[in-house]
Protein backbone atom coordinates (compact mmCIF):
# COMPACT_ATOMS: atom_id res chain seq x y z
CA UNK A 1 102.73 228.78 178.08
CA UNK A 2 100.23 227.84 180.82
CA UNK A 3 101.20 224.31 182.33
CA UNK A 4 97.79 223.83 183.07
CA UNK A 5 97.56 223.43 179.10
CA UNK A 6 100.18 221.09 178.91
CA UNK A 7 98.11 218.77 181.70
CA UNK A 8 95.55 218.00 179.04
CA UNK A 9 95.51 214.33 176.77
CA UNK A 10 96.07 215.34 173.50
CA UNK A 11 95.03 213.63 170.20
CA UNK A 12 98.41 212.82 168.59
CA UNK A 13 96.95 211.79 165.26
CA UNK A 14 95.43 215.52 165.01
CA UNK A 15 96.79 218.27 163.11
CA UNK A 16 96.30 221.52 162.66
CA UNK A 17 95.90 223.75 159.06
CA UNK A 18 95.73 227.53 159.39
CA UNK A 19 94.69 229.77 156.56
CA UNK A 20 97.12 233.02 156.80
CA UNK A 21 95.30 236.67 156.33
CA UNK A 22 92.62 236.67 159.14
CA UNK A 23 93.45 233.51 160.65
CA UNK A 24 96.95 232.97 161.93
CA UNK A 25 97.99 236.77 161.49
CA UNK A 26 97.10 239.92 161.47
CA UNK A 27 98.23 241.31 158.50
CA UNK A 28 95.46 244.13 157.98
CA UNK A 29 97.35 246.79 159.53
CA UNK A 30 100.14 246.50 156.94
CA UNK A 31 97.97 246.57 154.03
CA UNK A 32 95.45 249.33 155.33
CA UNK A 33 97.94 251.23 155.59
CA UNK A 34 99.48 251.23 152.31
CA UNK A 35 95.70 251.76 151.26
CA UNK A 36 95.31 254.90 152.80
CA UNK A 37 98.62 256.01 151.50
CA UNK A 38 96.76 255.07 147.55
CA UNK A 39 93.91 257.16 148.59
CA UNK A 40 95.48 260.23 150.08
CA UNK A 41 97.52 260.45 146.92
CA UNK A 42 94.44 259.77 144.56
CA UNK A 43 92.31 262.50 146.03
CA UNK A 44 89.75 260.03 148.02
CA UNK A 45 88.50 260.06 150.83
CA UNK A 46 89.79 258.12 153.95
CA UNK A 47 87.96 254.86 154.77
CA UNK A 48 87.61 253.39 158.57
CA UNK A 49 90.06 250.90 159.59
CA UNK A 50 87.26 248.79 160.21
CA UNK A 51 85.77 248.79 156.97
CA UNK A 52 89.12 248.14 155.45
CA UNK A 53 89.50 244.43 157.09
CA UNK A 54 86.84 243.26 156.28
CA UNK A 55 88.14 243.19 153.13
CA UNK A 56 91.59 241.67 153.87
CA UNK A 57 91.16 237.80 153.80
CA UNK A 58 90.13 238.39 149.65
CA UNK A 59 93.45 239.78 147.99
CA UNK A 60 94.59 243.07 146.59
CA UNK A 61 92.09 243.27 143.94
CA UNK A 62 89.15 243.06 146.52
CA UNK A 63 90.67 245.67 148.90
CA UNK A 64 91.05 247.98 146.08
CA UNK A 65 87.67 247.83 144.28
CA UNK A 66 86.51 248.44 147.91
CA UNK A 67 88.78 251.11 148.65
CA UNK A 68 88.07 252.94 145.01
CA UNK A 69 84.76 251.56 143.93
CA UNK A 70 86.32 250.01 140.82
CA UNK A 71 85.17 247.16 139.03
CA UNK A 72 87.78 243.77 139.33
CA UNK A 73 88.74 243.84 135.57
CA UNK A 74 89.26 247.68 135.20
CA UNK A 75 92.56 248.96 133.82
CA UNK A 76 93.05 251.72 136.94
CA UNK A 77 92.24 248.69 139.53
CA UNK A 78 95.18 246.73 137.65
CA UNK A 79 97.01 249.94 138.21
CA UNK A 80 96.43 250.62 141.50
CA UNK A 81 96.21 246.81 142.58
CA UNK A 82 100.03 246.58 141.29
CA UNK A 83 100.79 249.51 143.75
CA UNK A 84 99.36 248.04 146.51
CA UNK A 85 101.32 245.18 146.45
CA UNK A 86 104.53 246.58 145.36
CA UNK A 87 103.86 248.75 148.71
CA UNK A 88 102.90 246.16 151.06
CA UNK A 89 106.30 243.81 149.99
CA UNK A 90 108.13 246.90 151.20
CA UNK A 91 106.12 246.60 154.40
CA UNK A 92 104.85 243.00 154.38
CA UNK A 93 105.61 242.47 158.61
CA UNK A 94 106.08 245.91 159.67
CA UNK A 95 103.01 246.15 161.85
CA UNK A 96 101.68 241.85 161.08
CA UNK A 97 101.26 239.75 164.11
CA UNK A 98 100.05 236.57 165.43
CA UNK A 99 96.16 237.10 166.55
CA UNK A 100 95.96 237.55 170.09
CA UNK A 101 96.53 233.88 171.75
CA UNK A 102 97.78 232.27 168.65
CA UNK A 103 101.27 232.28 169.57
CA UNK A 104 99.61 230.21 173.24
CA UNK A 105 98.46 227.50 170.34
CA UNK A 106 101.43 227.19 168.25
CA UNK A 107 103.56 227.04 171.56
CA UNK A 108 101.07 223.93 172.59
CA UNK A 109 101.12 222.30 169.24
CA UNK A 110 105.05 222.50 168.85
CA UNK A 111 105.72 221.35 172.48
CA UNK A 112 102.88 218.34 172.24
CA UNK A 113 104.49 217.13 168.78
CA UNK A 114 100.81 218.15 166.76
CA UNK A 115 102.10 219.24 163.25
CA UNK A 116 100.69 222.23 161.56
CA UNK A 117 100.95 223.88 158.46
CA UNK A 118 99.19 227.09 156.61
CA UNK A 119 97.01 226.72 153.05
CA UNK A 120 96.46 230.44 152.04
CA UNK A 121 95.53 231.69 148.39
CA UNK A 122 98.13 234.29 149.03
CA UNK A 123 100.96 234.64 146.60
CA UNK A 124 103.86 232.54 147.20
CA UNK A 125 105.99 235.67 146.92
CA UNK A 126 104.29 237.21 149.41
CA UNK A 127 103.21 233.99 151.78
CA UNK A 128 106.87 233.16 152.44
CA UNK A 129 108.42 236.62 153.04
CA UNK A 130 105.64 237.35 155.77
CA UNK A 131 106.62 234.26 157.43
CA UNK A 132 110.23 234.71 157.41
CA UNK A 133 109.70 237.49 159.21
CA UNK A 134 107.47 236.62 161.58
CA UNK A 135 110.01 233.11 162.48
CA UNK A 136 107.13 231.12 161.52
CA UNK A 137 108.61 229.67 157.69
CA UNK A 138 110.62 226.80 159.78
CA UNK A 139 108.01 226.11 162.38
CA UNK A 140 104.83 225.41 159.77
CA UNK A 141 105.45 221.92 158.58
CA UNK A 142 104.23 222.57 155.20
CA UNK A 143 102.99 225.67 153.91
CA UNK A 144 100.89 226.18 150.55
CA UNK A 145 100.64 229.52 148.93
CA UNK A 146 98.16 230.13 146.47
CA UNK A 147 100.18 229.68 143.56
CA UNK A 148 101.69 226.42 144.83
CA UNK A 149 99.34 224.08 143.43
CA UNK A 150 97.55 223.96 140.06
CA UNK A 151 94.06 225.04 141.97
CA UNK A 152 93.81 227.21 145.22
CA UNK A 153 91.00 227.26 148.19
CA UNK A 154 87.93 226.47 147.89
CA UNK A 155 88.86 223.43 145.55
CA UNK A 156 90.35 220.65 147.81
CA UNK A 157 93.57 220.29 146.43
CA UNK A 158 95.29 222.37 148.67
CA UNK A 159 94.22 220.72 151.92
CA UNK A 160 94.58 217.24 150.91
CA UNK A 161 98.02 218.27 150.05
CA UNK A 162 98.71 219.91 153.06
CA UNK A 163 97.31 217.13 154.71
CA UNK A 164 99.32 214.44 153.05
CA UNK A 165 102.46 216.43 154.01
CA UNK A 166 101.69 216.68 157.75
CA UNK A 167 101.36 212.57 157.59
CA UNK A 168 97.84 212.97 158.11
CA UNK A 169 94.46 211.78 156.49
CA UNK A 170 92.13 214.94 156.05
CA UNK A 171 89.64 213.63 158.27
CA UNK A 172 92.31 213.88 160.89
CA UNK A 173 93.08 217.39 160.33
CA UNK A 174 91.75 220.58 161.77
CA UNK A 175 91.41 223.23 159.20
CA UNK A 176 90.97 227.08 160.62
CA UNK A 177 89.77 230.05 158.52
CA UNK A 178 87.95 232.67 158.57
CA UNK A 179 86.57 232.97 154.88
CA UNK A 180 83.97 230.48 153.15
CA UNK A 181 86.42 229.53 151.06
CA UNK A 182 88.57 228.03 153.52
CA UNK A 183 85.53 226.24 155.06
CA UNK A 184 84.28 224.79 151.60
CA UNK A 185 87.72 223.59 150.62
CA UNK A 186 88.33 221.83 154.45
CA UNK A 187 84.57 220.14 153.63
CA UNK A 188 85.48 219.18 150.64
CA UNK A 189 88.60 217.55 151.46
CA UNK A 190 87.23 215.58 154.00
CA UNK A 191 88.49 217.76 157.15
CA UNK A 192 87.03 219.08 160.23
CA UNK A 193 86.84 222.90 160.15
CA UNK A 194 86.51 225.85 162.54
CA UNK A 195 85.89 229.37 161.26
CA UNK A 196 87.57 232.05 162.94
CA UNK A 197 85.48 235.05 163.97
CA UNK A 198 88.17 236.96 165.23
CA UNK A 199 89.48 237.42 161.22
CA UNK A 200 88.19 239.14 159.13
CA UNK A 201 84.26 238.56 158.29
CA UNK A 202 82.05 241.50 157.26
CA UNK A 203 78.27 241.87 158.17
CA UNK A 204 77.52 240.30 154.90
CA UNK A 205 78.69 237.23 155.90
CA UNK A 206 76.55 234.32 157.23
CA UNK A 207 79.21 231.64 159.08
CA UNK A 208 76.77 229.56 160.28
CA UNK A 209 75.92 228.47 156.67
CA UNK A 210 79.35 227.33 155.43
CA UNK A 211 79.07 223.97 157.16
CA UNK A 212 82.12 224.11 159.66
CA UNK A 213 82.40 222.08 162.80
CA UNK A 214 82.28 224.97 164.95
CA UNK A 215 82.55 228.82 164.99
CA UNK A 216 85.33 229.96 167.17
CA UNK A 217 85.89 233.36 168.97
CA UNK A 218 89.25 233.44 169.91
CA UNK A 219 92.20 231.25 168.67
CA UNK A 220 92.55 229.59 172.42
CA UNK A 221 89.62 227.48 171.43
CA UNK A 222 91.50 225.41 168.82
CA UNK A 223 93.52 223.67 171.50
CA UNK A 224 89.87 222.20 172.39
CA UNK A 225 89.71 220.32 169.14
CA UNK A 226 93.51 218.86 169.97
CA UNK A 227 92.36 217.20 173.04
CA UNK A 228 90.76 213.96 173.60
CA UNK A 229 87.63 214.32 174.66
């Protein structure tokens, strides 16, 4: 950790709330891969890496109508969606990391006593194996999976929650994703939000319109939003 981050005034009545797939980690790799496993064995063709995460931050179900041009309700994408996932549990942190300069943040937060948790519309059964793994589950102060609650992002719920459990108001919190989602259900629950444009956008995408705070670049530029200014 640079000292010369540690020299800074920080706002101890901040916190900080990370959505997971695209925002804290990098979990693409794990499930592109068991994606190009489905379509080897289903006779399609490869699809870029690139093209693939885009489609990450949305679930199983949106990776695979991508990957097979299916339809969300289609018996095969059921199919295929329940392979996926029984795939990527075998898998979940095999090749999952921190973005580049996360780990910098979390260091900063941790050592400066600025709680943070994750919201993510991820499956509990999935949300708390990948942290495990990656020694985050006993670092995040409270984390909320999508199944948690009785309504995921973009409703509120889940970051007023999260919100109330890091001993914080919402308008004190700092939420961080990088889907629309994530930014309506920060707005809505009265926090400030960043979207991350290191995650996992596509070119359909139009950030500036979601009505965050800012639009960040690279994960080192949440500490800015921890400091008093």
């Amino acid at each position: 950790m640079a000292s010369s981050a540690l020299e800074r005034t920080f706002d101890h009545t901040a916190a900080l709330i990370f959505d997971l797939d695209g925002t804290l980690v990098d979990t693409a790799p794990d499930l592109i891969c068991c994606i190009d496993e489905l379509l080897a064995e289903n006779d399609r063709p490869a699809i870029s890496p690139h093209e693939l995460r885009s489609t990450a931050s949305h679930g199983a179900n949106a990776m695979i109508c991508h990957a097979f041009s299916l339809t969300p309700e289609a018996t095969i994408t059921k199919r295929l969606e329940s392979e996926l996932i029984r795939r990527y549990r075998q898998r979940i942190a095999d090749k999952s990391r921190l973005f580049p300069g996360m780990a910098q943040v979390l260091d900063i937060a941790d050592a400066v006593g600025i709680p943070w948790g994750v919201v993510t519309n991820k499956p509990q059964y999935l949300t708390e194996p990948l942290l495990d793994k990656l020694g985050l589950s006993n670092r995040a102060t409270v984390v909320v999976s999508g199944d948690t609650l009785a309504k995921a992002k973009p409703d509120p719920l889940p970051m007023r929650f999260a919100a109330h459990s890091l001993g914080r108001s919402p308008s004190d919190c700092i939420a961080i994703g990088d889907a629309r989602r994530d930014i309506e259900s920060a707005s809505s629950a009265g926090a400030k939000s960043l979207v991350a444009l290191f995650g996992y956008l596509n070119a359909g995408d139009r950030p500036t319109h979601w009505g965050a705070h800012a639009l960040i670049r690279q994960p080192e530029e949440i500490i800015e939003w921890i400091t008093i200014r």
